[in-house]
N, C-alpha and C. Protein backbone atom coordinates (compact mmCIF):
# COMPACT_ATOMS: atom_id res chain seq x y z
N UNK A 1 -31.37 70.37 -51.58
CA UNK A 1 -31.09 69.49 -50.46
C UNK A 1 -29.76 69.86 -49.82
N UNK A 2 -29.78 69.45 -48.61
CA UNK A 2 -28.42 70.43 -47.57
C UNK A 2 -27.42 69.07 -48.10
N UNK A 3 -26.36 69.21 -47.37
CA UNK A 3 -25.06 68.16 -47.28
C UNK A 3 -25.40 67.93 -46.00
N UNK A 4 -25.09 66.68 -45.39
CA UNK A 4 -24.65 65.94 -44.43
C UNK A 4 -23.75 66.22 -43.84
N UNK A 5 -23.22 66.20 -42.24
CA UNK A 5 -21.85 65.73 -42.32
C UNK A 5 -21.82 64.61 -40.95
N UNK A 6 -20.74 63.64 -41.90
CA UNK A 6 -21.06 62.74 -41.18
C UNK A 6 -20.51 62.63 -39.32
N UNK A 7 -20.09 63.92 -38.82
CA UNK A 7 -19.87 63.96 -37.49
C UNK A 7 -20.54 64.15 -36.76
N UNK A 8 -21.83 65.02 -37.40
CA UNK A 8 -22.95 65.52 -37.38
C UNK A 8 -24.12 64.32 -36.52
N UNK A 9 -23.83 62.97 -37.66
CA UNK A 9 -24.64 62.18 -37.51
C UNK A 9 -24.25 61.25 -35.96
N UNK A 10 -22.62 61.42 -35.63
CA UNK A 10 -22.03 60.61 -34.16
C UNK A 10 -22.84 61.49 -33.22
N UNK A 11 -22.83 63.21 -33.48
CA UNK A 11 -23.64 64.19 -32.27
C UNK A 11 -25.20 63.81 -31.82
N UNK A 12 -25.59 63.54 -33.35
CA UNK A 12 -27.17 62.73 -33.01
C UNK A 12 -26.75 61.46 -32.60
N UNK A 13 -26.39 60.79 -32.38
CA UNK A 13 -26.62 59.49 -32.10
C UNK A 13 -26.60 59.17 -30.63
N UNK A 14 -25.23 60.53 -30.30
CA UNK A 14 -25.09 60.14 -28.81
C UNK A 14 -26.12 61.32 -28.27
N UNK A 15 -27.08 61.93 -28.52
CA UNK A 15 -27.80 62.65 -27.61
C UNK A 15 -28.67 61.69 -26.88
N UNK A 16 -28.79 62.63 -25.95
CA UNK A 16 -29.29 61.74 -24.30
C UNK A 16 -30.64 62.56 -24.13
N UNK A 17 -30.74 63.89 -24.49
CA UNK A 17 -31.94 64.95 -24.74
C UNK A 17 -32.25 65.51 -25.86
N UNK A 18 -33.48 65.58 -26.21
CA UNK A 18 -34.40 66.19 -26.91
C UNK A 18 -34.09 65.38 -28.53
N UNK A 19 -33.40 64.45 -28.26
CA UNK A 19 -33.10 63.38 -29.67
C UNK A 19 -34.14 64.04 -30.57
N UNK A 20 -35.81 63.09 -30.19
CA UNK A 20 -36.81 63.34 -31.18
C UNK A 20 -36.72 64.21 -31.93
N UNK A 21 -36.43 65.63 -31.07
CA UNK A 21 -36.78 66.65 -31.49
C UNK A 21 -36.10 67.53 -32.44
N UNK A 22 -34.72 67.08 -31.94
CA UNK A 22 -33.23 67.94 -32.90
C UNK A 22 -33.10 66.91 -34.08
N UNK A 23 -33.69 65.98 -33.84
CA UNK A 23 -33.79 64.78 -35.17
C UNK A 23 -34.36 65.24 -36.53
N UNK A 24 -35.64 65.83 -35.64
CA UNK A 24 -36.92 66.02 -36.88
C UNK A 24 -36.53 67.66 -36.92
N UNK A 25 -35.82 68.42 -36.37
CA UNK A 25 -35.19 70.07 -37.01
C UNK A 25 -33.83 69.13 -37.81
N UNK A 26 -33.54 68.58 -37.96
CA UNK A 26 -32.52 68.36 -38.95
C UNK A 26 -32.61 67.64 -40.33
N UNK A 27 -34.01 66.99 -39.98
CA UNK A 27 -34.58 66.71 -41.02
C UNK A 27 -35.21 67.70 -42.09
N UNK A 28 -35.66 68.82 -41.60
CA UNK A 28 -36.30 70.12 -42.12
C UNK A 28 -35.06 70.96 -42.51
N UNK A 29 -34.41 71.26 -41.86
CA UNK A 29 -32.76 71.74 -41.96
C UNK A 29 -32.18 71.14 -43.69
N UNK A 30 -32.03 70.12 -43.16
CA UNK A 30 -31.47 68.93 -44.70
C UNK A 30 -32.20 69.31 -45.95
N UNK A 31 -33.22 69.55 -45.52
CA UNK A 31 -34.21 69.42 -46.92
C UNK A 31 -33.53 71.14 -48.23
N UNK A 32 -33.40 72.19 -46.87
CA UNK A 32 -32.70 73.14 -47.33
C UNK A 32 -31.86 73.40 -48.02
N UNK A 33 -31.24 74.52 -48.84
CA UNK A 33 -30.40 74.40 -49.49
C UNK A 33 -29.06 74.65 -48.02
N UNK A 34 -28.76 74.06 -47.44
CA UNK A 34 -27.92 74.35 -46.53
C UNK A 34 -26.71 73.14 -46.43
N UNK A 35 -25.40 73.58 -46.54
CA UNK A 35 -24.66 72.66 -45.60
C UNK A 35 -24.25 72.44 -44.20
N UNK A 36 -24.34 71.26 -43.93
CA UNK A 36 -24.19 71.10 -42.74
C UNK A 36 -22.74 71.00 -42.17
N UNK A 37 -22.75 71.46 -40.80
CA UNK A 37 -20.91 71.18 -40.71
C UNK A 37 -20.99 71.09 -38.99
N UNK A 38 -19.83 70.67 -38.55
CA UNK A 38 -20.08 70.13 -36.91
C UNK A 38 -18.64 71.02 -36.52
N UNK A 39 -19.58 72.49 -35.86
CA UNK A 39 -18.61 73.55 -35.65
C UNK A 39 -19.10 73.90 -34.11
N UNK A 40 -18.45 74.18 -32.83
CA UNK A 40 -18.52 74.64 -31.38
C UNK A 40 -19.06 73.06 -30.93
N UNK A 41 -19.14 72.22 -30.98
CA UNK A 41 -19.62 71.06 -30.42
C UNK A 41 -20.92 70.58 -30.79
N UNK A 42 -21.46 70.90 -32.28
CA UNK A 42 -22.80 70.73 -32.46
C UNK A 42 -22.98 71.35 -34.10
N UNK A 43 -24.58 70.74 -34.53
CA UNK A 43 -24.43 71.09 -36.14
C UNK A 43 -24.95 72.25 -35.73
N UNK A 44 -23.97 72.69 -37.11
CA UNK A 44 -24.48 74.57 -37.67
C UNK A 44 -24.94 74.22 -39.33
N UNK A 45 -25.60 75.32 -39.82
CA UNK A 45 -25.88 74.88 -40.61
C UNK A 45 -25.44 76.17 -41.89
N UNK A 46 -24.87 75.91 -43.09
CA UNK A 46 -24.09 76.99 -43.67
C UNK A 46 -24.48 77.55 -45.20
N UNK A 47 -24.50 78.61 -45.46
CA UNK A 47 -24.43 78.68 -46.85
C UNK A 47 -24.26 80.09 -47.24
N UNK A 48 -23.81 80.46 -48.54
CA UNK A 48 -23.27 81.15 -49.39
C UNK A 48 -21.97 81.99 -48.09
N UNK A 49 -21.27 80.88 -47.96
CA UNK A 49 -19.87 81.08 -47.04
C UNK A 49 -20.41 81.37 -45.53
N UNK A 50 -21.79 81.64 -45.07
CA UNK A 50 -21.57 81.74 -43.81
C UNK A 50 -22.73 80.76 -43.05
N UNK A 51 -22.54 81.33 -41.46
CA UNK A 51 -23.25 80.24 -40.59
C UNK A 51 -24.59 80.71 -40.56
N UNK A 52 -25.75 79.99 -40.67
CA UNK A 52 -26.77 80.56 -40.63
C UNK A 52 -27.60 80.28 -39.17
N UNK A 53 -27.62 78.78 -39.53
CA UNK A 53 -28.55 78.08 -38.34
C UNK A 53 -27.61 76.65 -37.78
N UNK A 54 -27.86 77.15 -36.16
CA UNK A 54 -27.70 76.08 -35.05
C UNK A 54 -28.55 75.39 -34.68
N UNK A 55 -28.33 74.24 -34.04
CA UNK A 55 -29.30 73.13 -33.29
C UNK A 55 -28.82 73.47 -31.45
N UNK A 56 -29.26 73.45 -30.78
CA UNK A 56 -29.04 73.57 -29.48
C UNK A 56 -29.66 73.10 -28.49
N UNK A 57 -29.60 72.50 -27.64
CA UNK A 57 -30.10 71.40 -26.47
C UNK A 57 -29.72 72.17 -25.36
N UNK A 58 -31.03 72.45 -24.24
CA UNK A 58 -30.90 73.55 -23.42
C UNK A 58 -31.96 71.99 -22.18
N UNK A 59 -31.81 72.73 -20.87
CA UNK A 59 -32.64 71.90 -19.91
C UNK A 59 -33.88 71.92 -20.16
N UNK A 60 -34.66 72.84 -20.56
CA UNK A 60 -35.31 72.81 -20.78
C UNK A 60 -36.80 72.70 -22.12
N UNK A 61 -35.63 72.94 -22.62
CA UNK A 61 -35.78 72.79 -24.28
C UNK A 61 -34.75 72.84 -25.40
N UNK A 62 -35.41 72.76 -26.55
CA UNK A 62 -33.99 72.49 -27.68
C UNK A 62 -34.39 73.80 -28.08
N UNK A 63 -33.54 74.13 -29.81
CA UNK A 63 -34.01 75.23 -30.01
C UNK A 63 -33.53 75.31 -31.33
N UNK A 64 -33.68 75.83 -32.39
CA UNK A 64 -32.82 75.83 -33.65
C UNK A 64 -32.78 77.90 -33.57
N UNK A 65 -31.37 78.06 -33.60
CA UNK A 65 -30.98 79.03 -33.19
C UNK A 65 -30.29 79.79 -34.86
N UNK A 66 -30.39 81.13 -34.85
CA UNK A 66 -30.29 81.87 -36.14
C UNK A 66 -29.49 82.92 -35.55
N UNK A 67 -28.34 82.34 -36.29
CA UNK A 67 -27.16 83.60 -35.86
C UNK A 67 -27.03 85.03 -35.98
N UNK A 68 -28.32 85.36 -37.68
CA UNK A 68 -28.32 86.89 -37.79
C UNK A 68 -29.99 87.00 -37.26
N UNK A 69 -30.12 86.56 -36.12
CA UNK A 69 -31.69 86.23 -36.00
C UNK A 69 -32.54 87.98 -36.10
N UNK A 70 -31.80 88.77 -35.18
CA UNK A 70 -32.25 90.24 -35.02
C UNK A 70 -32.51 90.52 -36.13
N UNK A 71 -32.16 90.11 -37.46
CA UNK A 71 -32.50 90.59 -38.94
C UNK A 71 -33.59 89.99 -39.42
N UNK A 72 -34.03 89.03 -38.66
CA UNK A 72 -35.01 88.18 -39.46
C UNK A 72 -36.22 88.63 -39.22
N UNK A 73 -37.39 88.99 -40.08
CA UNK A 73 -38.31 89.96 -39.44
C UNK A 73 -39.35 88.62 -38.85
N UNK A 74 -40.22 88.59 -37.83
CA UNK A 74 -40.52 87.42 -36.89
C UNK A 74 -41.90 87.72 -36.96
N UNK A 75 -42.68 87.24 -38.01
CA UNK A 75 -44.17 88.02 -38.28
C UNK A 75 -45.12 86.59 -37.16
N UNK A 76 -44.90 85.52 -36.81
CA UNK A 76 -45.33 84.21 -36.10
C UNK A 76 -44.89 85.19 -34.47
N UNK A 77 -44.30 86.21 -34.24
CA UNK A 77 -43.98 85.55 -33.31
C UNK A 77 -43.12 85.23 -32.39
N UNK A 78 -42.18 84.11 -33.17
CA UNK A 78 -41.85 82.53 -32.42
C UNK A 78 -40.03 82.97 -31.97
N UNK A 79 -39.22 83.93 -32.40
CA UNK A 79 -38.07 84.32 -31.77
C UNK A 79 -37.71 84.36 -30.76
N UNK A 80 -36.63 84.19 -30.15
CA UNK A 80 -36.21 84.46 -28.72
C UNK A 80 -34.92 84.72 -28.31
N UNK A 81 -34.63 86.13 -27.65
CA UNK A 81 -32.95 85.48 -27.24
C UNK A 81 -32.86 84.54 -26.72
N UNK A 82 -31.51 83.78 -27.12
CA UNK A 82 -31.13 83.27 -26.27
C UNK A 82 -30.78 83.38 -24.44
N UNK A 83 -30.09 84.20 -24.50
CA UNK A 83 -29.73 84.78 -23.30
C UNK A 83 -30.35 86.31 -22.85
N UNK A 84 -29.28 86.68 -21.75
CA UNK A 84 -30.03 88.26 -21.54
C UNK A 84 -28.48 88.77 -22.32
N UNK A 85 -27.48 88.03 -22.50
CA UNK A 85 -26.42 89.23 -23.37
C UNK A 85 -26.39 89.21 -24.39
N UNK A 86 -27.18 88.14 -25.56
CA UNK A 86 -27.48 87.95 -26.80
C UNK A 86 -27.71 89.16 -27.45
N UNK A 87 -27.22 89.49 -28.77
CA UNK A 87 -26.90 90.98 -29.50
C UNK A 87 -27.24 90.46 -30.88
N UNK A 88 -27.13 89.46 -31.42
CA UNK A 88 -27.03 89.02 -32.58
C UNK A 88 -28.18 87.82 -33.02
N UNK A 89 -27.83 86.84 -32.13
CA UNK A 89 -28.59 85.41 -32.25
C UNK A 89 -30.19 85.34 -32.08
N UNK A 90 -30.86 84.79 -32.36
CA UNK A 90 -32.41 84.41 -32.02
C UNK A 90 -32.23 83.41 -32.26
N UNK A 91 -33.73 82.49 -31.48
CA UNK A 91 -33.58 81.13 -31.74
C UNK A 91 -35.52 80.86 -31.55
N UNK A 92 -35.44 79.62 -32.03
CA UNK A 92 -37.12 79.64 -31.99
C UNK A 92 -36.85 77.75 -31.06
N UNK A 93 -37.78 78.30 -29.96
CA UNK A 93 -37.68 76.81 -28.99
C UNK A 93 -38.59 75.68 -29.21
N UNK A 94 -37.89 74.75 -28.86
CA UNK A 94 -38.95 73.31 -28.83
C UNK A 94 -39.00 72.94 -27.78
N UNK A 95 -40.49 71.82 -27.36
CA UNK A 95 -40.01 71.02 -26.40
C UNK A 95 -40.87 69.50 -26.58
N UNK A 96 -41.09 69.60 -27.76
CA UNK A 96 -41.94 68.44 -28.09
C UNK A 96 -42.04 68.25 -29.79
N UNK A 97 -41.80 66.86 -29.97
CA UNK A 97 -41.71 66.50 -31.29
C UNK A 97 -42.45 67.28 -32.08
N UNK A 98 -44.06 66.91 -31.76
CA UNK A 98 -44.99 67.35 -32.45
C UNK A 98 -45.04 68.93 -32.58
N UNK A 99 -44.33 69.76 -31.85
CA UNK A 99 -44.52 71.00 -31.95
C UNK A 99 -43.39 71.43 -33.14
N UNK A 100 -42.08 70.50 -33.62
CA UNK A 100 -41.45 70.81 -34.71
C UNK A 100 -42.13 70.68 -36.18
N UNK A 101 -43.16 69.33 -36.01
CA UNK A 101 -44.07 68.99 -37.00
C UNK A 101 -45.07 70.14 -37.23
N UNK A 102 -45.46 70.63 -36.13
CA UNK A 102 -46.39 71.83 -36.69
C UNK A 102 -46.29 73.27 -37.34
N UNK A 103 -44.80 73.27 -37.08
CA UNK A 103 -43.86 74.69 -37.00
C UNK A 103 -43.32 74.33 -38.85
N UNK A 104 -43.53 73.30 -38.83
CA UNK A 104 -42.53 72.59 -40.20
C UNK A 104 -42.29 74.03 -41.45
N UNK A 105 -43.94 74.42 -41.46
CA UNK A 105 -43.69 75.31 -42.49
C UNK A 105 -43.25 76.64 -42.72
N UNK A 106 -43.06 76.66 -40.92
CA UNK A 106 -42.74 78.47 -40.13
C UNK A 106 -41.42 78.69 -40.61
N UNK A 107 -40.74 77.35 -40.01
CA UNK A 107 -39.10 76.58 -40.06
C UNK A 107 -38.77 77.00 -41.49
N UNK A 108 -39.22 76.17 -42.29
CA UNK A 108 -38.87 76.39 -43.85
C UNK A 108 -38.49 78.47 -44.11
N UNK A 109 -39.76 78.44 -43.67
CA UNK A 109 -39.60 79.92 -43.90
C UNK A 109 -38.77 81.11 -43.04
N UNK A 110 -38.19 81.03 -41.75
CA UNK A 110 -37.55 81.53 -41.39
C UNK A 110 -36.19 81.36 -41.96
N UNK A 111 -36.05 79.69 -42.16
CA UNK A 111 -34.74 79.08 -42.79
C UNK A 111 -34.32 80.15 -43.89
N UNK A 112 -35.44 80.16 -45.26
CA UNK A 112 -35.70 81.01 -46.20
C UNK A 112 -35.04 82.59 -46.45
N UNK A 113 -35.83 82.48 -45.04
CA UNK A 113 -35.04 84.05 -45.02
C UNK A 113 -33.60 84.51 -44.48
N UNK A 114 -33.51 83.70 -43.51
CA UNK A 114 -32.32 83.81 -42.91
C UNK A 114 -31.01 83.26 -44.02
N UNK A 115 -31.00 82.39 -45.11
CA UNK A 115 -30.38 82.06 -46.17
C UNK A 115 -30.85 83.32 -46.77
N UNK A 116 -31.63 84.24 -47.69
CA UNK A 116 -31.76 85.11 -48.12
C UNK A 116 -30.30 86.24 -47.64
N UNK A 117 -30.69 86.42 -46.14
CA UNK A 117 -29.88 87.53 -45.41
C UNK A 117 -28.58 87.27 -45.64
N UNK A 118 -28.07 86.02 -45.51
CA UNK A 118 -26.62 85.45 -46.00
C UNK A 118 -26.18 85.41 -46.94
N UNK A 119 -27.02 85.10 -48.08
CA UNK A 119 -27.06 86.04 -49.57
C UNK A 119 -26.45 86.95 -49.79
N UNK A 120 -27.62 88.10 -49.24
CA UNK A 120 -27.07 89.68 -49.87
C UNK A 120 -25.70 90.05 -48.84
N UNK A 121 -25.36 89.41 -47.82
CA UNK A 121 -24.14 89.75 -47.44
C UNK A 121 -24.40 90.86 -46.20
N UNK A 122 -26.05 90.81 -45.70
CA UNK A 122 -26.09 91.94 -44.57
C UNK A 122 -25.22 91.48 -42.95
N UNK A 123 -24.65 92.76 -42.77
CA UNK A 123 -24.34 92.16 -40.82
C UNK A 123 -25.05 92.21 -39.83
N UNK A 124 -24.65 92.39 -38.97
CA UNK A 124 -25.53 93.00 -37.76
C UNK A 124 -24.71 94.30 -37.28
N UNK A 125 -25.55 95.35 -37.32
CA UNK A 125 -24.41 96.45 -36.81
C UNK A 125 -24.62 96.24 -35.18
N UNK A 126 -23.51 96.14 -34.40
CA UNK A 126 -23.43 96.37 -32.94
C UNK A 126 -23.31 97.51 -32.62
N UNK A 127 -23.72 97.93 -31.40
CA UNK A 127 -23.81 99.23 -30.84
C UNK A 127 -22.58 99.50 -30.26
N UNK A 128 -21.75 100.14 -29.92
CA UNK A 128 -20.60 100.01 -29.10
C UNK A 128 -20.79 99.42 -28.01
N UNK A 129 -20.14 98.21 -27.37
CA UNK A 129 -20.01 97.37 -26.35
C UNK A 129 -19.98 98.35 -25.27
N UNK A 130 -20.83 98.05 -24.54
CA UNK A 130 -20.76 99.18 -22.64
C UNK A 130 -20.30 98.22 -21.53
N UNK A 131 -20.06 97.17 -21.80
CA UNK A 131 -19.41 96.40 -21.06
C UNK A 131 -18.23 97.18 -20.32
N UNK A 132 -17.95 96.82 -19.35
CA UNK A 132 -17.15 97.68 -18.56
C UNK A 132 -15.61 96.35 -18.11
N UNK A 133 -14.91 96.40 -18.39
CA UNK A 133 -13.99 95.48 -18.12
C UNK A 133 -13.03 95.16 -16.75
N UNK A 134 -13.49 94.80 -16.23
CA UNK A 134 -12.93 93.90 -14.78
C UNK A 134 -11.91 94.75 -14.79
N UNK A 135 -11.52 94.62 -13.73
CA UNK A 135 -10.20 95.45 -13.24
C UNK A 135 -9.05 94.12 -13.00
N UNK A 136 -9.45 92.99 -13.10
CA UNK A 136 -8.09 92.08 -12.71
C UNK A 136 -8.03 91.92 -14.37
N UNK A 137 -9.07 91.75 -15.10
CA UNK A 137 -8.34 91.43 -16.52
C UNK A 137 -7.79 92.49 -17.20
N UNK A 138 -8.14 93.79 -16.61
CA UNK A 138 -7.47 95.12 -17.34
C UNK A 138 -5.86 94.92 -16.15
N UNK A 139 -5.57 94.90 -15.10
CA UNK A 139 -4.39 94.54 -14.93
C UNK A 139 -3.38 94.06 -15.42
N UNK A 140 -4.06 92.70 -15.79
CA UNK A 140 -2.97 91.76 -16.41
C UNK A 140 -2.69 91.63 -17.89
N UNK A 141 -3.84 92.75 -18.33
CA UNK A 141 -3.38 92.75 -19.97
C UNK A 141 -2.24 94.27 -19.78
N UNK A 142 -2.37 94.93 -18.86
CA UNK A 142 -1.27 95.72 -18.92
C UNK A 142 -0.27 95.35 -18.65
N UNK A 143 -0.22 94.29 -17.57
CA UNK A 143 1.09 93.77 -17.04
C UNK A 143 1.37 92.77 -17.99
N UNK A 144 1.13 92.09 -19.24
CA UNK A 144 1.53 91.32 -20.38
C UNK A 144 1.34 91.82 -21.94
N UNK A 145 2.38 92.11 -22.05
CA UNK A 145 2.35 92.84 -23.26
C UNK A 145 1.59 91.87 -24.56
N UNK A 146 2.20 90.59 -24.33
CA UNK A 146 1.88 89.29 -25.11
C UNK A 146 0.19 88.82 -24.98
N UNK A 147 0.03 88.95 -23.68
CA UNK A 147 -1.30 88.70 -23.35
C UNK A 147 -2.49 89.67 -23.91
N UNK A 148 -1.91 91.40 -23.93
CA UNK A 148 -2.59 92.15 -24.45
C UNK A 148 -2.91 92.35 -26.15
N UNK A 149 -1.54 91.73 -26.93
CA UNK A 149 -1.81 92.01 -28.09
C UNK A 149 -2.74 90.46 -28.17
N UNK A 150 -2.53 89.64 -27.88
CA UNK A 150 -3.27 88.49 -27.71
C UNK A 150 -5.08 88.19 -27.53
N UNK A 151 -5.32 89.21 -26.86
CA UNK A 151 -6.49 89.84 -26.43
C UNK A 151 -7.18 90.85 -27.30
N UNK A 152 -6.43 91.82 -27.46
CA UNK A 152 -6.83 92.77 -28.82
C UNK A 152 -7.49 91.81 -30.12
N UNK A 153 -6.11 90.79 -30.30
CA UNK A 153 -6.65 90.12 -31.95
C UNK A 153 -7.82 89.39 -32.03
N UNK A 154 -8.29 88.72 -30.72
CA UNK A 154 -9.27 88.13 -30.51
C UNK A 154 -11.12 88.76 -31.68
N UNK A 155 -11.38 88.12 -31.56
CA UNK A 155 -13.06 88.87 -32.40
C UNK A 155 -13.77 89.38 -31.47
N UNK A 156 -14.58 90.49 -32.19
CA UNK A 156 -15.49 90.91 -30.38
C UNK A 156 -15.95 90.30 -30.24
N UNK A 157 -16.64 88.96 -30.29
CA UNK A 157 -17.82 88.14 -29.56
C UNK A 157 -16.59 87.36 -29.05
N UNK A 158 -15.89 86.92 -28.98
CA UNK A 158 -14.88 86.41 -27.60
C UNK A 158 -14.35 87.07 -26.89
N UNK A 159 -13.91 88.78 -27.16
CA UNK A 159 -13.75 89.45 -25.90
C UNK A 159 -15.26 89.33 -25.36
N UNK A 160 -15.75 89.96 -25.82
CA UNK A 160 -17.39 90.05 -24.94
C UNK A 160 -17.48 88.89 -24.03
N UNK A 161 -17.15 87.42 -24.83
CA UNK A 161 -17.18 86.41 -23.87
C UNK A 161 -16.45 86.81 -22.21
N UNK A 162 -15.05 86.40 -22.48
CA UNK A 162 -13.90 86.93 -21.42
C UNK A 162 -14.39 88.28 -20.19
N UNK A 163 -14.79 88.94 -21.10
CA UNK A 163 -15.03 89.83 -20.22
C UNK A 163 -17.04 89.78 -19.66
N UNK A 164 -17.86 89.22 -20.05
CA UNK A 164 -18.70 88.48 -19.55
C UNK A 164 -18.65 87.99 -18.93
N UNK A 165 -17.97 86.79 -18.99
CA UNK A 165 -17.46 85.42 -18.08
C UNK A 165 -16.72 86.05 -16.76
N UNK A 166 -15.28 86.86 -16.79
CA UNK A 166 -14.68 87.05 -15.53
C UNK A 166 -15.59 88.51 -14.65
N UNK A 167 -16.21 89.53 -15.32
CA UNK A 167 -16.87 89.97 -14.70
C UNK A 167 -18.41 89.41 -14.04
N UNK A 168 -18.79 88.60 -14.14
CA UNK A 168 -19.90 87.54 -13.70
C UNK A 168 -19.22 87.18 -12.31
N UNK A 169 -18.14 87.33 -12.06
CA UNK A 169 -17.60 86.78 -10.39
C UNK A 169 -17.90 87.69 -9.41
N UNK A 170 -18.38 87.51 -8.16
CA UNK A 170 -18.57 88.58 -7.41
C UNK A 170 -17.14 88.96 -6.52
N UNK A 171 -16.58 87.87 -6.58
CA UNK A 171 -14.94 88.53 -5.87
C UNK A 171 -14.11 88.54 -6.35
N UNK A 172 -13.52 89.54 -6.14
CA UNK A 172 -12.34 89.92 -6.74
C UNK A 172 -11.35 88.65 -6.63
N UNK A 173 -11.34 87.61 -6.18
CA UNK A 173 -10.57 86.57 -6.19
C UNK A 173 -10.69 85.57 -6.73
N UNK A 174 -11.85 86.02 -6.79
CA UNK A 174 -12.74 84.40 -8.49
C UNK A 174 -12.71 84.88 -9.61
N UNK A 175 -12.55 86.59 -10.00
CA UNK A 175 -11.96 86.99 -10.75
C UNK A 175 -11.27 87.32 -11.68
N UNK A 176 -9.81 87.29 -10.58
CA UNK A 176 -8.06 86.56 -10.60
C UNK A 176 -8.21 85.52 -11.55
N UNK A 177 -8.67 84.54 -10.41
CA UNK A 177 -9.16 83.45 -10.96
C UNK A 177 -9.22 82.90 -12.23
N UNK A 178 -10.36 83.28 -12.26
CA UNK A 178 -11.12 83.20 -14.00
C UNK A 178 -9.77 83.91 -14.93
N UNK A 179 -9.13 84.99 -14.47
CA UNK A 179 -8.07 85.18 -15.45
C UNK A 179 -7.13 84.20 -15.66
N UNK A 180 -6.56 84.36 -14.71
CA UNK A 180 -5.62 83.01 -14.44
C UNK A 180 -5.81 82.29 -15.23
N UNK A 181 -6.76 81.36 -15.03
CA UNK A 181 -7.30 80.00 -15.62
C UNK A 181 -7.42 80.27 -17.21
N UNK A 182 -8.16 81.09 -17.69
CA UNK A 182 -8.19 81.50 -19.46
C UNK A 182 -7.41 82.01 -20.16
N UNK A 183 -6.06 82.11 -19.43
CA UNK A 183 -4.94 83.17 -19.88
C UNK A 183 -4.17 82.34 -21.24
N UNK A 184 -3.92 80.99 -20.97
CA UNK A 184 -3.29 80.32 -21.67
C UNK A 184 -4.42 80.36 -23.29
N UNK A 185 -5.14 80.32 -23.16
CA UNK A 185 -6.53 80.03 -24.19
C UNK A 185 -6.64 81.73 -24.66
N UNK A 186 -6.70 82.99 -24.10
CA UNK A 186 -6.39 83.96 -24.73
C UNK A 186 -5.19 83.91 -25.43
N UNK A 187 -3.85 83.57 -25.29
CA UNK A 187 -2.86 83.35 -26.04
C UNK A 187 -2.91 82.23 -27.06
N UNK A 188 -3.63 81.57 -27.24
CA UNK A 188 -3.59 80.70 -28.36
C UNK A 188 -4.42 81.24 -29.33
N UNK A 189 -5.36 82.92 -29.04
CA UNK A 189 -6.60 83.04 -30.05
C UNK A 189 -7.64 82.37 -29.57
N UNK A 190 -7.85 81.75 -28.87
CA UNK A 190 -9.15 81.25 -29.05
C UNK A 190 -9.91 81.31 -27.77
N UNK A 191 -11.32 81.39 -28.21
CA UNK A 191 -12.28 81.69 -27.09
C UNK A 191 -13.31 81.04 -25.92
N UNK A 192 -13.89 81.48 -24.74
CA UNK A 192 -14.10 80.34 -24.18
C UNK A 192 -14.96 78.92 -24.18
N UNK A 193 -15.76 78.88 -25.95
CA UNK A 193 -16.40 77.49 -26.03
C UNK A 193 -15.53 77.21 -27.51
N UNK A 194 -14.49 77.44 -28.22
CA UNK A 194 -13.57 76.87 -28.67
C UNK A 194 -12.68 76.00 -28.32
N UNK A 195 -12.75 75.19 -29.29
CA UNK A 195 -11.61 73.72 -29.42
C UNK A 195 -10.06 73.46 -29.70
């Protein structure tokens, strides 16, 4: 049986979407050998020291999301990136109670494995990042020495963020911008859906 946590239980209480549904994946979740913990604004779910599985509430659906998902071999199916820059994560979607009830035993078993993978201690190897880095944020990490070592220490999935996020602007002045505005939050370490 997983651990609780009880902050976990204020995040369910105040959902406004897909309640039913992230209710009854946390119920299946729990049953796991998993702990629970209330990490980026929402439960993750943890064991043998790392993160395995997320809960996530999207417009259109929820989703219980698997951080080393690319490892998980997906014989149902039922995987999905998240996004189009997703490298790591899979997630398997809901959009109806009854479709978590039917999945119940898929769930168990992806859970299964994905705790397995956290086990033996496998990563995900990344390919070298081809991301190409903005020219206002390569500016200003030259023009701040502080800002640059600041930036360096960061983890790659928050540069990737940063440089995702400010290259996503089409002008060079929303850009700026976007630097501007995240500069203080690169100097503290931390990234752009950190607390």
């Amino acid at each position: 049986m997983g651990t609780p946590d009880r902050r976990c239980d204020i995040w369910f209480d105040k959902l406004t979407t897909w309640q039913p549904e992230l209710r009854a994946l946390r119920a299946i979740l729990l049953e796991c050998p998993l702990d629970e913990a209330f990490k980026w604004r929402g439960p993750v779910y943890c064991a043998h020291g790392g993160n395995v599985a997320i809960l996530w509430g999207f417009k259109a659906h929820c989703a219980l999301g698997f951080f080393k998902g690319v490892l998980l071999e997906d014989p149902q199916g039922l995987l999905v990136a998240p996004g189009p820059n997703s490298r790591a994560a899979r997630m398997i979607p809901f959009a109806d109670p009854a479709e978590v009830q039917a999945r119940a035993a898929d769930i168990r078993d992806y859970v299964g494995r994905a705790i397995a993978i956290e086990k033996t201690g496998r990563k995900v190897a990344f390919a070298k990042d081809d991301l190409e880095m903005p020219e206002e944020l390569a500016a200003a990490l030259e023009a701040d020495a502080d800002l640059r070592a600041a930036f360096e220490a960061l983890t790659p999935g928050r540069k990737r963020g940063y440089v995702l996020h400010i290259s996503g602007a089409k002008q060079a002045r929303t850009r700026a911008s976007r630097v501007e505005k995240w500069t203080p939050r690169i100097l503290q370490g931390k990234g752009l859906h950190d607390h």
